[in-house]
N, C-alpha and C. Protein backbone atom coordinates (compact mmCIF):
# COMPACT_ATOMS: atom_id res chain seq x y z
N UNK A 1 10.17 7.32 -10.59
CA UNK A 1 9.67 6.80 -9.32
C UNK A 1 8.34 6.10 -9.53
N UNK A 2 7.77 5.61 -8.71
CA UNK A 2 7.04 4.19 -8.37
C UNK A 2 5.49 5.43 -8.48
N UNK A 3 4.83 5.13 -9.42
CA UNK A 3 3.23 5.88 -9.27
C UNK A 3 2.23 5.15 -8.91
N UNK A 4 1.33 5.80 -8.68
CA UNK A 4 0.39 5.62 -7.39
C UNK A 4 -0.38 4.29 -7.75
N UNK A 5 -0.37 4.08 -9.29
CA UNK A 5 -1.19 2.86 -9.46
C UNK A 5 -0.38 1.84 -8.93
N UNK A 6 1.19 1.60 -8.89
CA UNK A 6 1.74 0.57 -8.00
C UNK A 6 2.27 0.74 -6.67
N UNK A 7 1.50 1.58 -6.04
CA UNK A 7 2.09 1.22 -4.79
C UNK A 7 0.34 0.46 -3.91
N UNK A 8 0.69 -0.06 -2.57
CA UNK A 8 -0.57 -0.95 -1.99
C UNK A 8 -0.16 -0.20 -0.62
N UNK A 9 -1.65 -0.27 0.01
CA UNK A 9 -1.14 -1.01 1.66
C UNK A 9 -1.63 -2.18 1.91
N UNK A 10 -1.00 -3.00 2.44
CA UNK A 10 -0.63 -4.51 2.63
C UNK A 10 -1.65 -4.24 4.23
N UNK A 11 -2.53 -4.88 4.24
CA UNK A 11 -3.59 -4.82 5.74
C UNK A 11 -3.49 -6.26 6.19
N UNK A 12 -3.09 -5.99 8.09
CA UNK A 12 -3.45 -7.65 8.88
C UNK A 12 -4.83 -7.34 9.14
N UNK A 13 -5.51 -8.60 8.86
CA UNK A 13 -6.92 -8.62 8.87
C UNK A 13 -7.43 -8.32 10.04
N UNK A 14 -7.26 -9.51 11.17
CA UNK A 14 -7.49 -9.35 13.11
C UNK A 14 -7.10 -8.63 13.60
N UNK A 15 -7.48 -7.56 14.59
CA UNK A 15 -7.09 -6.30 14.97
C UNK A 15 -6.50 -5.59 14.15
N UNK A 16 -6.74 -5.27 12.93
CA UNK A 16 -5.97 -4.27 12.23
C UNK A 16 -7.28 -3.66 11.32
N UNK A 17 -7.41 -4.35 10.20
CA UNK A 17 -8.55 -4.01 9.04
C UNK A 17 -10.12 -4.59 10.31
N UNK A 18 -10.09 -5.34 11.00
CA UNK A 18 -11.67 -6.01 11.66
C UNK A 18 -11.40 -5.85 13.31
N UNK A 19 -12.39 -5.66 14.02
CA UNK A 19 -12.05 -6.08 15.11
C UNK A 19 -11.81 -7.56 15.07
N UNK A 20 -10.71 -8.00 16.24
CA UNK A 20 -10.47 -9.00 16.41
C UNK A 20 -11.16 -10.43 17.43
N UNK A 21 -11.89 -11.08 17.03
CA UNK A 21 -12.68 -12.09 17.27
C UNK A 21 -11.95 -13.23 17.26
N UNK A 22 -11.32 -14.35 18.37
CA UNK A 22 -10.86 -15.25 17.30
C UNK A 22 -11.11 -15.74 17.01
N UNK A 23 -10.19 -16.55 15.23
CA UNK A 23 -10.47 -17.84 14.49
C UNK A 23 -12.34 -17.91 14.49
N UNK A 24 -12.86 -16.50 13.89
CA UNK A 24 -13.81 -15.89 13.84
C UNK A 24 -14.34 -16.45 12.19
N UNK A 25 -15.07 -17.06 11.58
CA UNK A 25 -15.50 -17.09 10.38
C UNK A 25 -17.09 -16.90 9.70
N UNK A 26 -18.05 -16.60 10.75
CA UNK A 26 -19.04 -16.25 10.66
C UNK A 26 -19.01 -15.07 9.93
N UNK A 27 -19.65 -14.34 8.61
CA UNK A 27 -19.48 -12.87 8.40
C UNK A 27 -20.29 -12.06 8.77
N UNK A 28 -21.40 -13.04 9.76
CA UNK A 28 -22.31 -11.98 11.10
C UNK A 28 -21.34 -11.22 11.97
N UNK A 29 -20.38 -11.79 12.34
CA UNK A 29 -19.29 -11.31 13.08
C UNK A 29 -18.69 -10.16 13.26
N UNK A 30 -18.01 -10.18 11.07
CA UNK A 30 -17.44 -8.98 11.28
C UNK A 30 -17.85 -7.71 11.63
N UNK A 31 -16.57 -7.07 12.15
CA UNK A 31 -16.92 -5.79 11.91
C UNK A 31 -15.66 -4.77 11.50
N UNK A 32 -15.79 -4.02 10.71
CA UNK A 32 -14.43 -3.02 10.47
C UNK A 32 -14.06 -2.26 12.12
N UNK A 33 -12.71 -2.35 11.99
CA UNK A 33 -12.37 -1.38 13.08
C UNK A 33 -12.54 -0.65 13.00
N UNK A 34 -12.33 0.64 14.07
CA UNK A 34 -12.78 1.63 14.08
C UNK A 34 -11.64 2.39 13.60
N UNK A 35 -12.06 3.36 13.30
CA UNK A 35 -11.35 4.17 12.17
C UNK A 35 -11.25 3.87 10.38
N UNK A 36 -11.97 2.62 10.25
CA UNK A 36 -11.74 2.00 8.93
C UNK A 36 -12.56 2.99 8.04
N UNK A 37 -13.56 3.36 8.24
CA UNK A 37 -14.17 4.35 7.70
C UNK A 37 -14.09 5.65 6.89
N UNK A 38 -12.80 6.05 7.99
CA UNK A 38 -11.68 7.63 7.54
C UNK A 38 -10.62 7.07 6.90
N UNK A 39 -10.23 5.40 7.36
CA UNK A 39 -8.60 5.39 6.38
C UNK A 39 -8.73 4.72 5.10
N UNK A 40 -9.51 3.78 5.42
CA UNK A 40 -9.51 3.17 4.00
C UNK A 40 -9.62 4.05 2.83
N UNK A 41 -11.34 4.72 2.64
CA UNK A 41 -11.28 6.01 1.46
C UNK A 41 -9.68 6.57 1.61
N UNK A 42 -9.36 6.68 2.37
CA UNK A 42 -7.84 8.02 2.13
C UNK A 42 -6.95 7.70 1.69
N UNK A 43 -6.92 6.14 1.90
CA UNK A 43 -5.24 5.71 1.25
C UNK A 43 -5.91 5.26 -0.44
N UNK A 44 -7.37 4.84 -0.78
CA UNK A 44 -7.64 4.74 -1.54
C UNK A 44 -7.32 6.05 -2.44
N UNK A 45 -7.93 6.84 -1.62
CA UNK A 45 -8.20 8.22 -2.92
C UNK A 45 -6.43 8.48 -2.99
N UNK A 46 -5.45 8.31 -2.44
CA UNK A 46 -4.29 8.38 -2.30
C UNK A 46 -3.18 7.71 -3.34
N UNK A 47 -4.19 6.77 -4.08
CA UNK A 47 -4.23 5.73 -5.19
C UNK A 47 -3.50 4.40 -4.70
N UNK A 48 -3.32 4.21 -3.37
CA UNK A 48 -2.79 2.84 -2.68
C UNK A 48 -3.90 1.91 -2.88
N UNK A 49 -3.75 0.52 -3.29
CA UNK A 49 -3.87 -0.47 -3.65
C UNK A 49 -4.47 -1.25 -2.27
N UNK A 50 -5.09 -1.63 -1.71
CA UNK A 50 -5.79 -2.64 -0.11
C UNK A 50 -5.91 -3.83 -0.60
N UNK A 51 -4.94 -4.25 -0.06
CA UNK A 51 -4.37 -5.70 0.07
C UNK A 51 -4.66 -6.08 1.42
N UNK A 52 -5.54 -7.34 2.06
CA UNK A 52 -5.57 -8.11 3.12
C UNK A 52 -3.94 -8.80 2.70
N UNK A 53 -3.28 -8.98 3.82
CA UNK A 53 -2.57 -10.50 4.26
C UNK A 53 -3.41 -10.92 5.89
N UNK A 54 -3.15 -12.27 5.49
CA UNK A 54 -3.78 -12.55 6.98
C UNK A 54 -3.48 -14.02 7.35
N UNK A 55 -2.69 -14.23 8.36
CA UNK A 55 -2.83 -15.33 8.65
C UNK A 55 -4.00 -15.96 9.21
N UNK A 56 -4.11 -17.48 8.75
CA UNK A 56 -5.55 -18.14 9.22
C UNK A 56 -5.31 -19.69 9.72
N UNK A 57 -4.28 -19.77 10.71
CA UNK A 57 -3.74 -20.88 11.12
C UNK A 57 -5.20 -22.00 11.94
N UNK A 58 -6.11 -21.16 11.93
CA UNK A 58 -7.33 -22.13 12.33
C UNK A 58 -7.72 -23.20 11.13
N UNK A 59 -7.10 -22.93 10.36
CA UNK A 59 -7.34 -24.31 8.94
C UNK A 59 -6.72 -25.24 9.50
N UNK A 60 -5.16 -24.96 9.76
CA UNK A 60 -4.07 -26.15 10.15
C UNK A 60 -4.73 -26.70 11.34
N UNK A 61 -5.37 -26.17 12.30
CA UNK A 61 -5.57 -26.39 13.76
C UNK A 61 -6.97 -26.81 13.80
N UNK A 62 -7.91 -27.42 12.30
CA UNK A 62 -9.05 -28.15 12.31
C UNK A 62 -9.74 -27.53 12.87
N UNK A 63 -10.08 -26.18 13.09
CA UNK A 63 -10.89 -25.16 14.08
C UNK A 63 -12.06 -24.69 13.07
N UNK A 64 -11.77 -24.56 11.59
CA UNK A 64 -12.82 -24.25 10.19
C UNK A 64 -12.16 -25.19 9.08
N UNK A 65 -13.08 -25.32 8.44
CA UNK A 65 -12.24 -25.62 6.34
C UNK A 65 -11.89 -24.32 6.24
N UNK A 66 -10.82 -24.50 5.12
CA UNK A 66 -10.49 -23.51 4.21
C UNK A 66 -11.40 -22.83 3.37
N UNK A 67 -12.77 -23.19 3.52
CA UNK A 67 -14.05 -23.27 2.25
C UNK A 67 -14.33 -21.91 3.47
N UNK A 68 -14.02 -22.12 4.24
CA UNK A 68 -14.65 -20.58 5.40
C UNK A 68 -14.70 -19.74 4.73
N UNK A 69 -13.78 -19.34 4.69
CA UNK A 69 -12.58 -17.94 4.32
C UNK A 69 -13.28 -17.30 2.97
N UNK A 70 -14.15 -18.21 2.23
CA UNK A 70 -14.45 -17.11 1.08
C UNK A 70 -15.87 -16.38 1.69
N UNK A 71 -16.96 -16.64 2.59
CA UNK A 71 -18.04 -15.93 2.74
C UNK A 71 -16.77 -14.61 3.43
N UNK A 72 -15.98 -15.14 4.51
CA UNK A 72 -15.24 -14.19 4.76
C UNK A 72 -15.08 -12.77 4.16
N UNK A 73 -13.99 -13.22 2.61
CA UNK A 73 -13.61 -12.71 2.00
C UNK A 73 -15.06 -11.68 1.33
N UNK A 74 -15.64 -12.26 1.43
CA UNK A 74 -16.78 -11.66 0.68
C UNK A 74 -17.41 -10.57 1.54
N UNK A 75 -17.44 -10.92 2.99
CA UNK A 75 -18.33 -9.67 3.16
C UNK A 75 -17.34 -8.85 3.82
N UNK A 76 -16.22 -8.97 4.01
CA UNK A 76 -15.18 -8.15 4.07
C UNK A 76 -15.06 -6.66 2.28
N UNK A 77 -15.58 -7.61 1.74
CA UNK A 77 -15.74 -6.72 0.47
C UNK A 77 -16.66 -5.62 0.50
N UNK A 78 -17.83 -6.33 0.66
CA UNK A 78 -19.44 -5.75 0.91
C UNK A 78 -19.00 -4.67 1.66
N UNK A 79 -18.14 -4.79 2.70
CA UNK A 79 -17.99 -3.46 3.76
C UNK A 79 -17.40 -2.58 3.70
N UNK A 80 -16.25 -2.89 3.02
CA UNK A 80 -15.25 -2.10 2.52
C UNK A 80 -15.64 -1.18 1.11
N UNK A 81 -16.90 -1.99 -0.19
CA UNK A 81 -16.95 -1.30 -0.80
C UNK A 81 -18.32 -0.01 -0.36
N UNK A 82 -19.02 -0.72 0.31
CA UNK A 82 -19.81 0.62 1.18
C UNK A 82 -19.21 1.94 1.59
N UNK A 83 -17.50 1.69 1.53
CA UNK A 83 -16.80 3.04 1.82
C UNK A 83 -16.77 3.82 0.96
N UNK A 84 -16.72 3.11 -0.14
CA UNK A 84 -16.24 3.38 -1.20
C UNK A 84 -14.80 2.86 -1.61
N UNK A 85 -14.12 2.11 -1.26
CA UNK A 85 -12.76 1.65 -0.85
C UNK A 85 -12.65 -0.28 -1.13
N UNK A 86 -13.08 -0.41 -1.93
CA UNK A 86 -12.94 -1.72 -1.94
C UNK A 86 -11.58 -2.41 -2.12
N UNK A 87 -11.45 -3.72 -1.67
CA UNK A 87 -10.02 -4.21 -1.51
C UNK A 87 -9.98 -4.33 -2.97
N UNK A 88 -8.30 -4.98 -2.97
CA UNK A 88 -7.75 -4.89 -4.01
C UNK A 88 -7.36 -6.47 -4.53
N UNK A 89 -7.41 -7.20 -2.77
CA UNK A 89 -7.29 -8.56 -2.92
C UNK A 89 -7.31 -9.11 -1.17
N UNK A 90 -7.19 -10.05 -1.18
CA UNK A 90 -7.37 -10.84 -0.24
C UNK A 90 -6.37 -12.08 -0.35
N UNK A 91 -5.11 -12.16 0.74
CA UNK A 91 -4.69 -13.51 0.89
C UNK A 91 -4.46 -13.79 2.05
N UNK A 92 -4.48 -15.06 2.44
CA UNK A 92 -4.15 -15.76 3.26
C UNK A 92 -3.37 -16.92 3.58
N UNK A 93 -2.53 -17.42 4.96
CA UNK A 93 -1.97 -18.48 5.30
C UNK A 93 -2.78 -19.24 5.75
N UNK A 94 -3.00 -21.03 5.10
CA UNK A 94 -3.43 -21.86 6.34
C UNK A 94 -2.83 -22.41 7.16
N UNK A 95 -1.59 -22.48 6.60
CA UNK A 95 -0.78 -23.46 7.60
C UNK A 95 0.12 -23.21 9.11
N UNK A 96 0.21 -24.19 9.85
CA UNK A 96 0.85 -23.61 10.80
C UNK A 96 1.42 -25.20 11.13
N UNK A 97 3.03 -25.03 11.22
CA UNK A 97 3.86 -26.04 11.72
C UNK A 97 3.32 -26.93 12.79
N UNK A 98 2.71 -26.47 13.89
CA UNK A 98 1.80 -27.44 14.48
C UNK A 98 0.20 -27.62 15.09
N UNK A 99 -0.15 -27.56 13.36
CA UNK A 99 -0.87 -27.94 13.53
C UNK A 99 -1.35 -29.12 13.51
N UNK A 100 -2.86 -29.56 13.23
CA UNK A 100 -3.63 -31.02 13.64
C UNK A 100 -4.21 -31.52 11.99
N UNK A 101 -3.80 -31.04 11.04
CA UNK A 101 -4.80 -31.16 9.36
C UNK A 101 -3.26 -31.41 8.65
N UNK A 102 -3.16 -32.43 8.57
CA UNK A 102 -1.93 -33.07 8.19
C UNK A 102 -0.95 -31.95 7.08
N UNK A 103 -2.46 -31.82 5.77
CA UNK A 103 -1.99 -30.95 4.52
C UNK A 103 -1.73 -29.63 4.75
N UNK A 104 -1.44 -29.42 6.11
CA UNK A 104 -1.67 -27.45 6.44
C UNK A 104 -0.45 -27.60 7.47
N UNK A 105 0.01 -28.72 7.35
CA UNK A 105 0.91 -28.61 8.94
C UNK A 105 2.30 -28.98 7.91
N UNK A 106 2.65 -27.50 8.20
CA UNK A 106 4.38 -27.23 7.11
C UNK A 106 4.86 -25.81 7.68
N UNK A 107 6.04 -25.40 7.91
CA UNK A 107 6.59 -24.55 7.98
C UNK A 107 6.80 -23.96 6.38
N UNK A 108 5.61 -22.88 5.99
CA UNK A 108 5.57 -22.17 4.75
C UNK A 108 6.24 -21.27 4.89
N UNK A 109 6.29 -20.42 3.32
CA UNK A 109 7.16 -18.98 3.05
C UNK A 109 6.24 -17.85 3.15
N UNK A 110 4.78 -18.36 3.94
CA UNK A 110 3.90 -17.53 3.79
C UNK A 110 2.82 -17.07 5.04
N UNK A 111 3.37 -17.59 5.93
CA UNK A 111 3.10 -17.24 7.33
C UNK A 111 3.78 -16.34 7.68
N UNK A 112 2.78 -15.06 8.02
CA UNK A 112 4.14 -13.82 8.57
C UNK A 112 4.37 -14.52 10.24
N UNK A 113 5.61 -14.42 10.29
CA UNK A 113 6.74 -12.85 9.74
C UNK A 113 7.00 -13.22 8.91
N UNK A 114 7.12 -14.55 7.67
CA UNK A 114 7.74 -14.33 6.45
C UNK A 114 6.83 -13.53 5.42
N UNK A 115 7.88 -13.39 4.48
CA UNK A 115 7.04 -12.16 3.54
C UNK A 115 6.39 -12.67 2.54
N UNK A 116 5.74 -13.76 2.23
CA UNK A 116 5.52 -14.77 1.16
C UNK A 116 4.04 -14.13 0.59
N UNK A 117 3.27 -14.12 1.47
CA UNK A 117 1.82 -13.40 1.18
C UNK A 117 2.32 -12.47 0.41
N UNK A 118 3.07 -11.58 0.82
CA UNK A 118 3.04 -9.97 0.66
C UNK A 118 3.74 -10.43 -0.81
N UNK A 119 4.97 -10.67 -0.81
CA UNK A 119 5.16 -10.63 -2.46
C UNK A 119 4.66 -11.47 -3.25
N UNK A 120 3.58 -12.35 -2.70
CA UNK A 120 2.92 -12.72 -4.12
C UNK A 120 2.14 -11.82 -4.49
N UNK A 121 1.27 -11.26 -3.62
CA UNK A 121 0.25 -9.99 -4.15
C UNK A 121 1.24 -8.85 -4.88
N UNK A 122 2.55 -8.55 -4.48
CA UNK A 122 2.98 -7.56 -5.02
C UNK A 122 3.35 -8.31 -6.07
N UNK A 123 3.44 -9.29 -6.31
CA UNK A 123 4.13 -9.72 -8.16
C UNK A 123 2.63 -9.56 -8.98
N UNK A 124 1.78 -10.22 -8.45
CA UNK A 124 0.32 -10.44 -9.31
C UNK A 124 -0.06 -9.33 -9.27
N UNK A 125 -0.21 -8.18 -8.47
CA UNK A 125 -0.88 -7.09 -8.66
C UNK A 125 -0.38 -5.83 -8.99
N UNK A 126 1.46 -5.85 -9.56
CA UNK A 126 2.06 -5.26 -9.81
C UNK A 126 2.42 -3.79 -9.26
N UNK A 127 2.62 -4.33 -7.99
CA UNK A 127 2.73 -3.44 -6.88
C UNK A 127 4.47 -3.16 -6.75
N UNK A 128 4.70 -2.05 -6.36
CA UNK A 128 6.45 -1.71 -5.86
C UNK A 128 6.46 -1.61 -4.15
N UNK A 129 6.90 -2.63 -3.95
CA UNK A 129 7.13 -3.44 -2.53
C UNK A 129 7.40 -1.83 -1.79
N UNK A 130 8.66 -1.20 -2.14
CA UNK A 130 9.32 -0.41 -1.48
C UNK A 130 8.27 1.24 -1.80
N UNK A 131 7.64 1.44 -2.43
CA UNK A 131 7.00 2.56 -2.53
C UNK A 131 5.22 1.69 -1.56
N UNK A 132 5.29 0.81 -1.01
CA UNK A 132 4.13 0.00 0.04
C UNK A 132 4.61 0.22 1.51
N UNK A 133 2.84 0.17 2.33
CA UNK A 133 3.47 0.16 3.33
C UNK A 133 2.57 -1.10 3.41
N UNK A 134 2.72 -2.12 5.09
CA UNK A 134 2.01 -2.82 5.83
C UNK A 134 1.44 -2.05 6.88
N UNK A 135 0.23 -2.77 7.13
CA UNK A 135 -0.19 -2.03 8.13
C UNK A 135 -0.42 -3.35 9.55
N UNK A 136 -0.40 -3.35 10.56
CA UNK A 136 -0.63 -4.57 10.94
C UNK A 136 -0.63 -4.18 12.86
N UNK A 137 -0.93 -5.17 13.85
CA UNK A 137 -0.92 -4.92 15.39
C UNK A 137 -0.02 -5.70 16.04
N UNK A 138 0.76 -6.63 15.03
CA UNK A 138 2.05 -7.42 15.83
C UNK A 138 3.35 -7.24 15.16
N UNK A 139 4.38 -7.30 16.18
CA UNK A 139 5.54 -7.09 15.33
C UNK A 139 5.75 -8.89 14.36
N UNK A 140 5.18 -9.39 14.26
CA UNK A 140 5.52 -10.54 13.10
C UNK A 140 4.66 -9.85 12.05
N UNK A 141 3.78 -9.22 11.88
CA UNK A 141 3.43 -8.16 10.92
C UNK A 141 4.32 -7.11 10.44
N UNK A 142 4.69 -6.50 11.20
CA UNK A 142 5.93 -5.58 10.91
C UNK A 142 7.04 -6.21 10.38
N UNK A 143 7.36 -7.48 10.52
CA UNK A 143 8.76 -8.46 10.10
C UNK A 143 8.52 -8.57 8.87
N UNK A 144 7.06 -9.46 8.31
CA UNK A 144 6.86 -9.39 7.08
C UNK A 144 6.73 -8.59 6.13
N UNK A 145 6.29 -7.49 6.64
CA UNK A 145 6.12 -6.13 5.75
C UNK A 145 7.89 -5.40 5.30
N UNK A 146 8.59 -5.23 6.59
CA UNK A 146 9.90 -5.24 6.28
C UNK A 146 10.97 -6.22 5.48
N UNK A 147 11.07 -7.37 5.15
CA UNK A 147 11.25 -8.18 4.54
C UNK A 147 10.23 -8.46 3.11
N UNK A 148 9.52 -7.84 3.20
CA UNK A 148 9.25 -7.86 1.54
C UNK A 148 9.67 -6.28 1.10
N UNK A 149 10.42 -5.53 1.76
CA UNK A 149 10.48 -4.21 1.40
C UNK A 149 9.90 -3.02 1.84
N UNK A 150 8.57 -3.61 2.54
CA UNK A 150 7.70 -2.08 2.50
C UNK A 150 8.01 -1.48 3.56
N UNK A 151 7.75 -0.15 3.97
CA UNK A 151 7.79 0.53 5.15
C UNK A 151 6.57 -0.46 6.20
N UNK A 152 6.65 -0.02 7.19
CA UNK A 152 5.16 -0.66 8.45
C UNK A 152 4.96 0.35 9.03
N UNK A 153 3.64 -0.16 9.40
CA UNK A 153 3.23 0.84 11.17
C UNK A 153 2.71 -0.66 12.16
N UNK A 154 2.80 -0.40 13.07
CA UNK A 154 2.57 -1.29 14.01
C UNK A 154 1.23 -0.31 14.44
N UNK A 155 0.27 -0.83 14.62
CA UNK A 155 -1.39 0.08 15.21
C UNK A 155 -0.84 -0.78 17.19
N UNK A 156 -0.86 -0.03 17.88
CA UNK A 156 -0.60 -0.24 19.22
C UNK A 156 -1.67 -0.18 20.10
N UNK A 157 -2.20 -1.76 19.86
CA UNK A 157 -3.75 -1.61 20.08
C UNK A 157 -3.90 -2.30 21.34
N UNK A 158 -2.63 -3.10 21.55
CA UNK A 158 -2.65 -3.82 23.05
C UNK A 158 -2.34 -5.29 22.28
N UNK A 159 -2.36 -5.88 21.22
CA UNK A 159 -2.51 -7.40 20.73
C UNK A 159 -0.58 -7.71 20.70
N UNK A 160 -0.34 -7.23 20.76
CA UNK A 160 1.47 -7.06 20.58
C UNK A 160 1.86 -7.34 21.90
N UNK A 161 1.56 -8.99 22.44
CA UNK A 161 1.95 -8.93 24.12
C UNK A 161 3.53 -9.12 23.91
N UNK A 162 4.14 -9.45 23.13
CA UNK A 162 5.40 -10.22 23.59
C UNK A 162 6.34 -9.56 23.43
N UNK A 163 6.42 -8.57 22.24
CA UNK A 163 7.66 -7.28 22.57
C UNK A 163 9.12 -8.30 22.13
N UNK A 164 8.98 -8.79 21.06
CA UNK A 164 10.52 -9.59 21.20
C UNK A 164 10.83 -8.42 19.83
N UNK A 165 11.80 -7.89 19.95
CA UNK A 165 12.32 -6.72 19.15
C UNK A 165 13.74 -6.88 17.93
N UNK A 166 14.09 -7.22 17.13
CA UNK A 166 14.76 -6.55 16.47
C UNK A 166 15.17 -5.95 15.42
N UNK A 167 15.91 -5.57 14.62
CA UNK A 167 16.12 -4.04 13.58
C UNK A 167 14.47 -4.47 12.47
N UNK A 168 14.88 -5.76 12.33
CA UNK A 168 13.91 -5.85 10.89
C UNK A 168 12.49 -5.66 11.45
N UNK A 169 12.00 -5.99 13.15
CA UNK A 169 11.02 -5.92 13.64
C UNK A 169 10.27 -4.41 14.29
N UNK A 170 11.17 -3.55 13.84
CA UNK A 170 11.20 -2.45 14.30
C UNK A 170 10.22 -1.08 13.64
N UNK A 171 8.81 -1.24 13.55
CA UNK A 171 8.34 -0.49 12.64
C UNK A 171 8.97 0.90 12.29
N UNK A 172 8.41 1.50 10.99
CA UNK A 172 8.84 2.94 10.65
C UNK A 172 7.64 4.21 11.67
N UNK A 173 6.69 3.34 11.75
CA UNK A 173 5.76 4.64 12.28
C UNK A 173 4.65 3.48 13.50
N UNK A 174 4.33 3.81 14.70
CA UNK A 174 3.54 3.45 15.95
C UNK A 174 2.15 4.36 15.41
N UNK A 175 0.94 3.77 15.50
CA UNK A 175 0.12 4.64 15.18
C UNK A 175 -1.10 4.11 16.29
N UNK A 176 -2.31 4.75 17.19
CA UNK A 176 -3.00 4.45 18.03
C UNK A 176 -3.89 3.80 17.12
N UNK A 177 -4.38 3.65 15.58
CA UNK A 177 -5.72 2.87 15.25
C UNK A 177 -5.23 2.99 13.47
N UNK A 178 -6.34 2.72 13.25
CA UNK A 178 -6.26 2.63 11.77
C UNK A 178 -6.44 3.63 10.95
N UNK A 179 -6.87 5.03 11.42
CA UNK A 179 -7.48 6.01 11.21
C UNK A 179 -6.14 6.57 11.06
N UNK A 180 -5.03 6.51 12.47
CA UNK A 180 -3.74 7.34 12.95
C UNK A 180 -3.17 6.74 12.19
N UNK A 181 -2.97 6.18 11.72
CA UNK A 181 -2.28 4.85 10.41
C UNK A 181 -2.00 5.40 9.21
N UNK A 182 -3.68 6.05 8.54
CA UNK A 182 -3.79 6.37 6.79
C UNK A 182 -3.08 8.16 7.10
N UNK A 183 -3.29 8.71 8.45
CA UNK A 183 -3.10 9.55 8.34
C UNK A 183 -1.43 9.81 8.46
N UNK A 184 -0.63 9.15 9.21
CA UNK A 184 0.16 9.32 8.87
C UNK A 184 1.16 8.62 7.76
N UNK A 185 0.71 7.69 7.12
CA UNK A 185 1.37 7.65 5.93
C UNK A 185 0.86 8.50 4.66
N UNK A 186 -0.33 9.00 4.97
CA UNK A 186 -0.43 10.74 4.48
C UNK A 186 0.87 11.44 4.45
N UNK A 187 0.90 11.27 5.59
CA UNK A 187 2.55 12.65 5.74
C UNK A 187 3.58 12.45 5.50
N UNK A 188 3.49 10.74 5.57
CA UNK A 188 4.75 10.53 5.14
C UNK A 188 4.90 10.53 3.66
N UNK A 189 4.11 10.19 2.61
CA UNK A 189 3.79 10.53 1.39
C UNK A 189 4.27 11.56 0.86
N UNK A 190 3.25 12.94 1.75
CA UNK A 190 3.05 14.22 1.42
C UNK A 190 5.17 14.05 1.45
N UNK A 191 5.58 14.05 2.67
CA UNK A 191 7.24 14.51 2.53
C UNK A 191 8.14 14.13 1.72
N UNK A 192 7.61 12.57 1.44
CA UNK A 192 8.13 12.17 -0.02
C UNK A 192 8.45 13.10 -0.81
N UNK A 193 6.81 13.42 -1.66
CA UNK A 193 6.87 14.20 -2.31
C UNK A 193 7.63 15.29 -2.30
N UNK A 194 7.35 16.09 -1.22
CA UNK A 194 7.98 17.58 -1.38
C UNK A 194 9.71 16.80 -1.64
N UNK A 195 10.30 15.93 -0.69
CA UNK A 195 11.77 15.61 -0.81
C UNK A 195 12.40 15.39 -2.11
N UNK A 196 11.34 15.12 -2.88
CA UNK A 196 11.35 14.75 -4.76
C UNK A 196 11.28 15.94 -5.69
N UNK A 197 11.11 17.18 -4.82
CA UNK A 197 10.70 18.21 -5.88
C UNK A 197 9.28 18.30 -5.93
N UNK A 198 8.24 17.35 -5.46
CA UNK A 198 6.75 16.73 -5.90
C UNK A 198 6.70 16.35 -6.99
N UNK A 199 7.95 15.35 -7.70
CA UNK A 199 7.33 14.40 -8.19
C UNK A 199 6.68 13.23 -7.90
N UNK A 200 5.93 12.70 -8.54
CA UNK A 200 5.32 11.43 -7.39
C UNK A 200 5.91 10.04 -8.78
């Protein structure tokens, strides 16, 4: 079975890993959600891998450059390694089918709900899709995470207005924050295990 150095959780950046601001690129801005504090260390010490996916369709839509996204990336680091929990990587989509930036305006394999983000990080960072979860606040988060394999939780934070539902959109676990998130893929772990004998 799949050990702890390859498995990840796959994190949506906006309402999930940060509060959500939008098409936000200032890194005065950020801020970790709440609960990031208790989950991150846990899935870390847990030996899961923190992977951002994130869509950033404000490139396509001339709203920032793409040159944004690295102070981004950066103090998204700074905060995360203050946990002790530092990411593992960071990717992102710019494009969005209609958008206004000619070179960003394409229907990609890498805008969730497709799973394109997610398995490139799992090929480069030698991650096992199916021993991963996503973590994310929309079901097109949950689509992508299911379609590259991994289990999901949907965090039911209120950002999920549209409710269009089906099997592949259907998370494994509803969790109130990010905190209710690490903890229960804790348990779900922990049952793994015991279901294995405790092998991991």
């Amino acid at each position: 079975m799949s050990g702890p150095s390859r498995r990840a959780v796959f994190l949506d950046k906006d309402g999930t890993l940060v509060d959500d601001v939008p098409y936000n690129v200032d890194p005065d801005r950020i801020r970790l959600a709440q609960g990031a504090a208790e989950a991150l260390p846990r899935l870390k010490g847990m030996g899961f891998r923190l992977i951002v996916v994130s869509n950033q369709s404000g490139v396509a839509r001339g709203m920032f450059e793409e040159e944004a996204l690295g102070p981004v990336m950066q103090r998204l680091q700074e905060l995360t390694t203050a946990l002790g929990a530092p990411l593992d990587g960071f990717y992102y989509c710019p494009h969005h089918p209609q958008g206004s930036v000619d070179r960003y305006v394409l229907a990609c394999d890498c805008r969730k709900p497709a799973p394109g983000m997610i398995l490139r990080a799992a090929a480069e960072h030698g991650v096992d899709t199916a021993a991963s979860w996503l973590v994310g606040d929309i079901l097109d988060d949950v689509e992508a995470g299911r379609r590259a394999g991994c289990r999901a939780v949907l965090i039911d934070n209120g950002n999920e207005t549209e409710w269009v539902r089906s099997p592949i959109r259907t998370p494994d676990v509803v969790a109130a924050g990010l905190d209710d998130a690490a903890r229960r893929i804790a348990a779900a772990v922990e049952a793994d295990s015991q279901g294995s004998g405790g092998r991991s």
